[in-house]
Protein backbone atom coordinates (compact mmCIF):
# COMPACT_ATOMS: atom_id res chain seq x y z
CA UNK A 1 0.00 0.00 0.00
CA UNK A 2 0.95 3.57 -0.85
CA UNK A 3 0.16 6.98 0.70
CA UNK A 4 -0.46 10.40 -0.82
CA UNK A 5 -0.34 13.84 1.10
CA UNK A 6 -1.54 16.73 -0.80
CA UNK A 7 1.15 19.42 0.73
CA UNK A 8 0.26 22.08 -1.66
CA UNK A 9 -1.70 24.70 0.17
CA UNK A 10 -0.41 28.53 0.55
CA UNK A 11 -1.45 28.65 4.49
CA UNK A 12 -2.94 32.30 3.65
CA UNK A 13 -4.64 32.08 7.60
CA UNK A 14 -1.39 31.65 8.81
CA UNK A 15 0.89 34.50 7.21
CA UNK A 16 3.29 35.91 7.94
CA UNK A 17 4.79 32.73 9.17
CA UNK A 18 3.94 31.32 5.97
CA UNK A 19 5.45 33.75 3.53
CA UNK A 20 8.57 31.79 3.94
CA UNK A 21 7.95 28.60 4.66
CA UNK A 22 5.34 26.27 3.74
CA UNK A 23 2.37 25.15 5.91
CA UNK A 24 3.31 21.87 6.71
CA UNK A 25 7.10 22.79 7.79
CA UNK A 26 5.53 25.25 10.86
CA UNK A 27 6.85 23.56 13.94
CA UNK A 28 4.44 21.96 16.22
CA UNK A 29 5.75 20.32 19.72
CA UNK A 30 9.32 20.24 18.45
CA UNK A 31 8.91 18.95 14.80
CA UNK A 32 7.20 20.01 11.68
CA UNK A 33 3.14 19.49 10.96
CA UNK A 34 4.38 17.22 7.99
CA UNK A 35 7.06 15.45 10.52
CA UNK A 36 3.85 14.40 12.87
CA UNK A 37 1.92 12.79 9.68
CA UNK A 38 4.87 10.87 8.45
CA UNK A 39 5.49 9.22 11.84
CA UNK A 40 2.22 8.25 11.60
CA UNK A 41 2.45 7.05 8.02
CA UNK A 42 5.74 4.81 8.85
CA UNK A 43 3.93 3.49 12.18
CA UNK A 44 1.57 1.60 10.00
CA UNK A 45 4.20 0.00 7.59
CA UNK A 46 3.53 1.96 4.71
CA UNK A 47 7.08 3.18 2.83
CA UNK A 48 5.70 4.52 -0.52
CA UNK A 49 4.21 7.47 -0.81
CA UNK A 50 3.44 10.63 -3.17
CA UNK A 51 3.41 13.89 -1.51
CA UNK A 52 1.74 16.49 -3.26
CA UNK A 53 3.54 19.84 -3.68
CA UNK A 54 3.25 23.61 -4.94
CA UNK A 55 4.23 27.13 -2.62
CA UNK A 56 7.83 26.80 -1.57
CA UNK A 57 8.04 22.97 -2.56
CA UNK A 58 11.72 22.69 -2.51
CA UNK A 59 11.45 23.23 1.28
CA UNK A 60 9.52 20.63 1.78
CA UNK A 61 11.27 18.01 -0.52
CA UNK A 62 14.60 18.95 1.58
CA UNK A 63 12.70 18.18 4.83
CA UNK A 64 12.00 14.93 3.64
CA UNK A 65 14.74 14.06 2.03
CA UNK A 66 17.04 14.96 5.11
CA UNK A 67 14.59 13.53 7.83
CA UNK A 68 13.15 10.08 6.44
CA UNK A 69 14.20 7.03 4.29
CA UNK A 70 11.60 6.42 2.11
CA UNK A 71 10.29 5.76 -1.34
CA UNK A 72 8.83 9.21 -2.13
CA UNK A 73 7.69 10.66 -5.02
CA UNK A 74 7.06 14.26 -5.40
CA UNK A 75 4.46 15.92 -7.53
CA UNK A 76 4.33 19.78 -8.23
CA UNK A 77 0.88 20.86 -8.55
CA UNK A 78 1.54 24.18 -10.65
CA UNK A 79 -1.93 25.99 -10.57
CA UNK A 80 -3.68 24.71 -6.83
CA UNK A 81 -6.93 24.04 -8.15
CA UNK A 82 -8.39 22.22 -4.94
CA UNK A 83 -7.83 19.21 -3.18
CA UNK A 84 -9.47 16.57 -5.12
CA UNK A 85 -7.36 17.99 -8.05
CA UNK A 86 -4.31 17.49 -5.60
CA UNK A 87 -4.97 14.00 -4.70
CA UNK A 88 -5.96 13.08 -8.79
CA UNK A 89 -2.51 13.75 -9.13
CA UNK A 90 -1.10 11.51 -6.87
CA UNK A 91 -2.83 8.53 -7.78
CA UNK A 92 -1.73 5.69 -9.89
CA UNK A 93 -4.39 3.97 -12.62
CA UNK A 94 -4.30 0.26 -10.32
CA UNK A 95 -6.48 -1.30 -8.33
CA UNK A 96 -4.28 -0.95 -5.46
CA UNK A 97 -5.34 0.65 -2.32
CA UNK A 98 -4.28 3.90 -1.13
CA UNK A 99 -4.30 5.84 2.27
CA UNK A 100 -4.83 9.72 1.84
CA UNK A 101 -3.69 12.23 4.11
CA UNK A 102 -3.98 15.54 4.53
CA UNK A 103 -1.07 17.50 5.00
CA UNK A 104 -1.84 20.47 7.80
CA UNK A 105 -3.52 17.79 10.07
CA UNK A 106 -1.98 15.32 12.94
CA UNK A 107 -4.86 12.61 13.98
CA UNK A 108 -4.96 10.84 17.06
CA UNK A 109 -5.71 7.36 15.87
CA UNK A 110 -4.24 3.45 15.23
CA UNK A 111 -3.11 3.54 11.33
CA UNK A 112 -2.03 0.34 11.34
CA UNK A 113 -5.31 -1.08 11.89
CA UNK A 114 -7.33 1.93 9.68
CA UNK A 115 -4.83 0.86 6.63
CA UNK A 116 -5.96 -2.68 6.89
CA UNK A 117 -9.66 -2.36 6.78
CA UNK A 118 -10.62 -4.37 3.11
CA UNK A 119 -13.48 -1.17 2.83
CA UNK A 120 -13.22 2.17 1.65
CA UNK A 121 -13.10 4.14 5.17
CA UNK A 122 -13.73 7.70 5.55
CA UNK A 123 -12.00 8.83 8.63
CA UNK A 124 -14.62 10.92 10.76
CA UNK A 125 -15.19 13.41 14.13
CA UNK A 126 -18.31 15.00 15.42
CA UNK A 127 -17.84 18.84 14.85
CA UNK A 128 -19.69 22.11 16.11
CA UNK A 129 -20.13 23.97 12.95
CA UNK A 130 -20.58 21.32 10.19
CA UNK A 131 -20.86 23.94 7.54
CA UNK A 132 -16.95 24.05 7.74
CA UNK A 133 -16.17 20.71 6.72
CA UNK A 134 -16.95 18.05 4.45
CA UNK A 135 -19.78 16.22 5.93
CA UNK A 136 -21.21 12.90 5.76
CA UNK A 137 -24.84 11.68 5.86
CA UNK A 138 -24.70 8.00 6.90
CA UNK A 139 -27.22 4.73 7.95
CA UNK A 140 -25.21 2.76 10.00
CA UNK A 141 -21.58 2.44 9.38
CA UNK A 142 -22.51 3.07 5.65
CA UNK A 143 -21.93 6.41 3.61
CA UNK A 144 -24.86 7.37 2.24
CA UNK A 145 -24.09 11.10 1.17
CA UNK A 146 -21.11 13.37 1.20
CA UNK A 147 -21.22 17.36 0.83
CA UNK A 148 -18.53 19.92 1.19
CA UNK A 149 -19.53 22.74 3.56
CA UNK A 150 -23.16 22.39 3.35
CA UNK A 151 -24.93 25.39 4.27
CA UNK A 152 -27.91 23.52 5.53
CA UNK A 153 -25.71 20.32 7.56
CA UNK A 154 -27.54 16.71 7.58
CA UNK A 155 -25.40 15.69 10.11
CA UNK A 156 -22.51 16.28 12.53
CA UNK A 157 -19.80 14.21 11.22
CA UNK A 158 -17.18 15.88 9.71
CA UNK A 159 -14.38 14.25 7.51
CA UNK A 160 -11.28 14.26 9.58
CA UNK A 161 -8.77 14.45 6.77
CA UNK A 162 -7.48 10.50 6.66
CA UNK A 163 -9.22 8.25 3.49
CA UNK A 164 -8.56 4.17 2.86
CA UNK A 165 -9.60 3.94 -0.80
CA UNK A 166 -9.41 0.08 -2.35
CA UNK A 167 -8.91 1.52 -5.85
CA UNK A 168 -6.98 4.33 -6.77
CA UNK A 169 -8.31 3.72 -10.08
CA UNK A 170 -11.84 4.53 -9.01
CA UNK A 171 -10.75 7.43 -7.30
CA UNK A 172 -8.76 8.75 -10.05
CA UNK A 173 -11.27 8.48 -12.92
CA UNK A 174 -13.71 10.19 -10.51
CA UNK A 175 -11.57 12.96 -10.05
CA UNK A 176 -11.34 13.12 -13.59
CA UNK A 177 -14.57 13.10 -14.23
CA UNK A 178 -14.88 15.69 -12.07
CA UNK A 179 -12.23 17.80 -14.58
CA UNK A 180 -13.68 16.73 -17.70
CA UNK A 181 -17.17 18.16 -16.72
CA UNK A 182 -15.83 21.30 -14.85
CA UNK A 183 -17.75 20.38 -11.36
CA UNK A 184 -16.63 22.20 -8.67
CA UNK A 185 -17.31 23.38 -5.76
CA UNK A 186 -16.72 27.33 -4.80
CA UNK A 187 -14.16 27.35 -7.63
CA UNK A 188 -12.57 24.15 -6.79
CA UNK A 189 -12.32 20.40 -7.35
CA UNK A 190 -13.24 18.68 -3.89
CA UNK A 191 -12.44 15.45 -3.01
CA UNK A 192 -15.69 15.05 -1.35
CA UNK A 193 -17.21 15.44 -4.65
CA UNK A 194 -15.06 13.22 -6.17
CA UNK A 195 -15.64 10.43 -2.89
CA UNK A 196 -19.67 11.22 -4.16
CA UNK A 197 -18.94 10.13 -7.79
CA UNK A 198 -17.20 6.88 -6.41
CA UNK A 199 -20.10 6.41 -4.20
CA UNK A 200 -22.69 6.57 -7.47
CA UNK A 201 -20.46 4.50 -9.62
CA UNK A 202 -21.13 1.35 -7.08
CA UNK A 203 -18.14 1.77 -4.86
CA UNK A 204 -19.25 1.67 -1.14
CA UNK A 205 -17.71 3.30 1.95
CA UNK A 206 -17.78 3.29 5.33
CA UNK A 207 -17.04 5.58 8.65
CA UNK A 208 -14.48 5.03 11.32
CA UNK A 209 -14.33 7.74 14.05
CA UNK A 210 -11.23 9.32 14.78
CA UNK A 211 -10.02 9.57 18.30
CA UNK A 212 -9.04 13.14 17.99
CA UNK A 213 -8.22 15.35 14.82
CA UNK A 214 -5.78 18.71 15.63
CA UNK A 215 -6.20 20.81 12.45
CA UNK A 216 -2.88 22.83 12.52
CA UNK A 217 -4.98 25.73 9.36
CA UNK A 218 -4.61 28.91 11.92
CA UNK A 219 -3.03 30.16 14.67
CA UNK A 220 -5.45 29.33 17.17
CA UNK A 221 -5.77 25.69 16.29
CA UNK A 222 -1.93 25.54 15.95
CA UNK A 223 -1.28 26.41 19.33
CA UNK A 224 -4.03 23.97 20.61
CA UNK A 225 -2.60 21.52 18.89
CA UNK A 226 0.75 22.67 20.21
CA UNK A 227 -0.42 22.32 23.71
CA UNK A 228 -2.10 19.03 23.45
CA UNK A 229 0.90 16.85 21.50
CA UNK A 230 3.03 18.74 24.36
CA UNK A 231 1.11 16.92 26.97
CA UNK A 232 0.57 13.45 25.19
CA UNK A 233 4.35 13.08 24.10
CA UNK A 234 7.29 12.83 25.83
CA UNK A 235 9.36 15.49 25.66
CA UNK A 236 12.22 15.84 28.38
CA UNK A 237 13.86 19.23 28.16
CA UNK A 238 17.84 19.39 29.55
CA UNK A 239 18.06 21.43 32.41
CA UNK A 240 19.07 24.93 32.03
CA UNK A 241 20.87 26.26 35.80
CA UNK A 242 19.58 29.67 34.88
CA UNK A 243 16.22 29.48 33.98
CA UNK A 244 13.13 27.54 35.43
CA UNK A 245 11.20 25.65 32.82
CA UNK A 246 7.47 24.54 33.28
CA UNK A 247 6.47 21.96 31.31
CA UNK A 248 5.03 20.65 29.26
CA UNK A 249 7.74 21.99 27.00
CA UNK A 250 9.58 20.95 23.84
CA UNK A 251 13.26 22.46 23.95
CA UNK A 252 15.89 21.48 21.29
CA UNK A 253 19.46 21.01 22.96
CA UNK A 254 20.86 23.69 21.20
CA UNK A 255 19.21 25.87 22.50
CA UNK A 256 20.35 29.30 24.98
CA UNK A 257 17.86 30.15 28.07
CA UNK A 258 19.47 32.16 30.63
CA UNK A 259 17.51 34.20 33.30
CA UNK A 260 13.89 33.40 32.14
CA UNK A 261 11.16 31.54 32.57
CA UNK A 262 10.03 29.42 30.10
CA UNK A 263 6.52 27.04 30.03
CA UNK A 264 4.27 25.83 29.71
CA UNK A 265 3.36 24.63 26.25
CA UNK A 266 6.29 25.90 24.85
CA UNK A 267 8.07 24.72 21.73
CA UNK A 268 11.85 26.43 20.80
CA UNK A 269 13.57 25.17 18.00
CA UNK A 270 17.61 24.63 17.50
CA UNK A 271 19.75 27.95 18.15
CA UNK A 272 17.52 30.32 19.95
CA UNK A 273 18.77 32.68 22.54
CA UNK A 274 16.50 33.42 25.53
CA UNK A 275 17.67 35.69 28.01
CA UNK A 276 15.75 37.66 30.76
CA UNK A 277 12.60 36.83 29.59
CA UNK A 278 9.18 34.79 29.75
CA UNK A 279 7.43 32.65 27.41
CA UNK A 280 4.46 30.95 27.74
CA UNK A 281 1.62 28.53 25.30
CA UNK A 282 4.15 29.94 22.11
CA UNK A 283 5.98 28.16 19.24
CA UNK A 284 9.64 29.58 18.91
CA UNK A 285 11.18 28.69 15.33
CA UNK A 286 14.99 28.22 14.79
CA UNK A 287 18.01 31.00 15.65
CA UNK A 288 15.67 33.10 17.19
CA UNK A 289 17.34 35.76 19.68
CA UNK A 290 14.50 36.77 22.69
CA UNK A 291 15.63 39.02 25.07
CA UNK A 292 13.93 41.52 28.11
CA UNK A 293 10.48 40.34 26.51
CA UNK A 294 7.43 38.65 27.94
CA UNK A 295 5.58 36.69 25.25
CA UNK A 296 2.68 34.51 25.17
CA UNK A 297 0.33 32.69 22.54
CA UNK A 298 2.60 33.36 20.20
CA UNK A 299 4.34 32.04 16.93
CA UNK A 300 7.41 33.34 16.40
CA UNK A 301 9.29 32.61 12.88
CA UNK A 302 13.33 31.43 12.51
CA UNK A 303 16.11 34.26 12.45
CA UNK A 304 13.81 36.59 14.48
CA UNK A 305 14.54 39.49 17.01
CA UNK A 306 12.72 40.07 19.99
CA UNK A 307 13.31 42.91 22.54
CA UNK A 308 11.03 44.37 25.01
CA UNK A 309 7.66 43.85 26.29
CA UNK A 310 6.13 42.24 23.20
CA UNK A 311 3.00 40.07 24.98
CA UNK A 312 1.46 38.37 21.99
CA UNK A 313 3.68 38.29 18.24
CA UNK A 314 2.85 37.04 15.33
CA UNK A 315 6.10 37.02 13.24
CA UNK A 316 7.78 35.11 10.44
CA UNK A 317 11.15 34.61 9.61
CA UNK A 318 14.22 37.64 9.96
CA UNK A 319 11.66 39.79 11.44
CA UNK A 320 12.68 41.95 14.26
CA UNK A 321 9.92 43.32 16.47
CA UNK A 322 12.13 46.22 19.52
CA UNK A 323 9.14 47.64 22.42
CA UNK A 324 10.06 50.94 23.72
C-alpha cells in the first residue's frame, strides 16, 4: 500500500509565518506538521508514498529528504486548483489501495489497523459547525451522502482528513470526471465530490471515528494543537541552571535560556537565545534571539529578534519586532 499527502496549500490564515515557509514545515511540539503525519504514516508500515507539492516545494522536498528514508515521489501541482485535483494527481491507474492524508492535520488514531480495513473508510469526528467541513450523511456504518460545507448540515460528522480507498483507479477516474465536466465546488475540485462520484459509480464506503483530529490551518488551532501533543508526548527538556522551565515543553538542545522563565506549552527550535525573559503557550522557530520580553500565545518565525515587552507576536522569519 501507498500513501499520498496533498502538501500544496499557501497557508494564507497563517501569514506571515507562511510567507517563507510552507504550511506543513511550521513547527508543532518540536517537529514540523508534515514530521507528525509521516510518523504516523511509517507506524503503520507503509514506505511509498506521493506527496503532493506547490508554494515553496523545494522546502519541503529537503525536509524529507534529510529527515526520512523512504520511497517518495514528489508531484508539483503548478496551478492549486483544490484538493481533489491534488490527490488526482497523486494517484496511480491500479487497483491498489491507497491511504490519503492531509497535509496540515496530525490525527490521534491506530493507522495500522485503519490501513488494513478491506473497505473504503472515511475517517470521521463530530464537529460544532458542520458547515466548515466536508460532511457525511450515513445509515449505520454506511456512507450514504457526502457534501462539502453544506450550508444547511444533515449531520454532525465531519471528515477528519485520513481516506482508505481500495482503488486508486476509481478514485482517479472520478476525479477526472470531475475535470472533464468542470464540477466544482466554490471554484474548486473537492475530493468530497469526487468520494460522491465513487459512491454513485457502485463503490461503497464506510465511517471510522477518529479519536481526535488537531487541524494545525490557523493560529489558534496551531497552538491547541501545540499544547495538546506537548502533553501526550514525551518530551524531556535538559536542564538549564539559569532558567526555570514549566512543562510541558519541547526544547531542542541547542538551544540558549538564561535568566527566564520558560513554560508551559512551549516549543523552541535549534539555536535560539532566551535571556531575561518569559514565554508561555508559544511556538519559537529556529536562531531566534528573545531578550527583556514577555511573550505569550505566540508564533514566532526562525532568524527573528525580539526585545522588550512584546505580549502576543505574530512574526515570520528575519523579522525583528524592539518595544520601547
Amino acid at each position: 500500500m501507498r500513501a499520498v499527502i496533498p502538501a500544496a496549500g499557501i497557508g494564507k490564515r497563517l501569514r506571515p509565518l507562511t510567507l517563507t515557509c510552507p504550511k506543513v514545515l511550521i513547527p508543532v511540539a518540536g517537529k514540523p506538521i508534515l514530521g507528525h503525519i509521516l510518523d504516523r504514516v511509517i507506524e503503520s508500515g507503509i514506505r511509498e508514498l506521493s506527496i503532493i507539492v506547490g508554494y515553496l516545494g523545494a522546502q519541503v522536498i529537503d525536509y524529507v529528504r534529510q529527515n526520512y528514508d523512504l520511497e517518495c515521489d514528489f508531484i508539483e501541482q503548478k496551478v492549486r486548483k483544490g484538493l481533489g485535483h491534488a490527490v488526482g494527481m497523486g494517484l496511480t491507474a491500479t487497483d491498489e489501495p491507497v491511504l490519503i492524508l492531509l497535509g496540515d492535520t496530525i490525527l490521534d488514531m491506530d493507522f495500522r489497523a485503519f490501513s488494513g480495513y478491506r473497505d473504503n473508510i472515511i475517517g470521521v469526528m463530530k464537529v460544532e459547525d458542520p458547515r466548515r467541513f466536508g460532511i457525511v450523511e450515513v445509515e449505520g456504518d454506511w456512507v450514504k451522502s457526502l457534501i462539502e460545507k453544506p450550508d444547511h448540515p444533515a449531520s454532525n460528522l465531519g471528515i477528519a482528513g485520513v481516506y482508505l480507498i481500495q482503488s486508486q483507479r476509481a478514485l482517479k477516474n472520478a476525479v477526472e470526471y470531475l475535470v472533464a465536466q468542470e464540477i466544482t465546488t466554490k471554484g474548486e475540485y473537492q475530493l468530497t465530490d469526487a468520494l460522491s462520484v465513487m459512491l454513485r459509480n457502485g463503490h461503497p464506503m464506510k465511517i471510522e471515528e477518529v479519536r481526535a483530529c488537531h487541524d494545525c490551518g490557523t493560529r489558534e488551532t496551531l497552538l491547541q494543537t501545540n499544547r495538546h501533543l506537548l502533553h501526550t508526548l514525551k518530551n524531556d527538556a535538559a536542564p538549564f541552571p539559569e532558567a526555570l522551565i514549566i512543562p510541558p515543553v519541547s526544547i531542542h538542545p541547542d538551544v540558549i535560556i538564561k535568566r527566564s522563565v520558560v513554560g508551559p506549552n512551549v516549543s523552541i527550535g535549534a539555536g535560539t537565545q532566551i535571556e531575561n525573559s518569559i514565554v508561555e503557550d508559544s511556538i519559537i522557530a529556529e536562531e531566534n534571539i528573545i531578550q527583556n520580553a514577555i511573550i505569550r500565545e505566540s508564533l514566532v518565525g526562525s532568524r527573528c529578534t525580539v526585545f522588550g515587552e512584546a505580549r502576543t507576536v505574530d512574526l515570520g522569519d528575519y523579522s525583528r519586532w524592539e518595544f520601547s
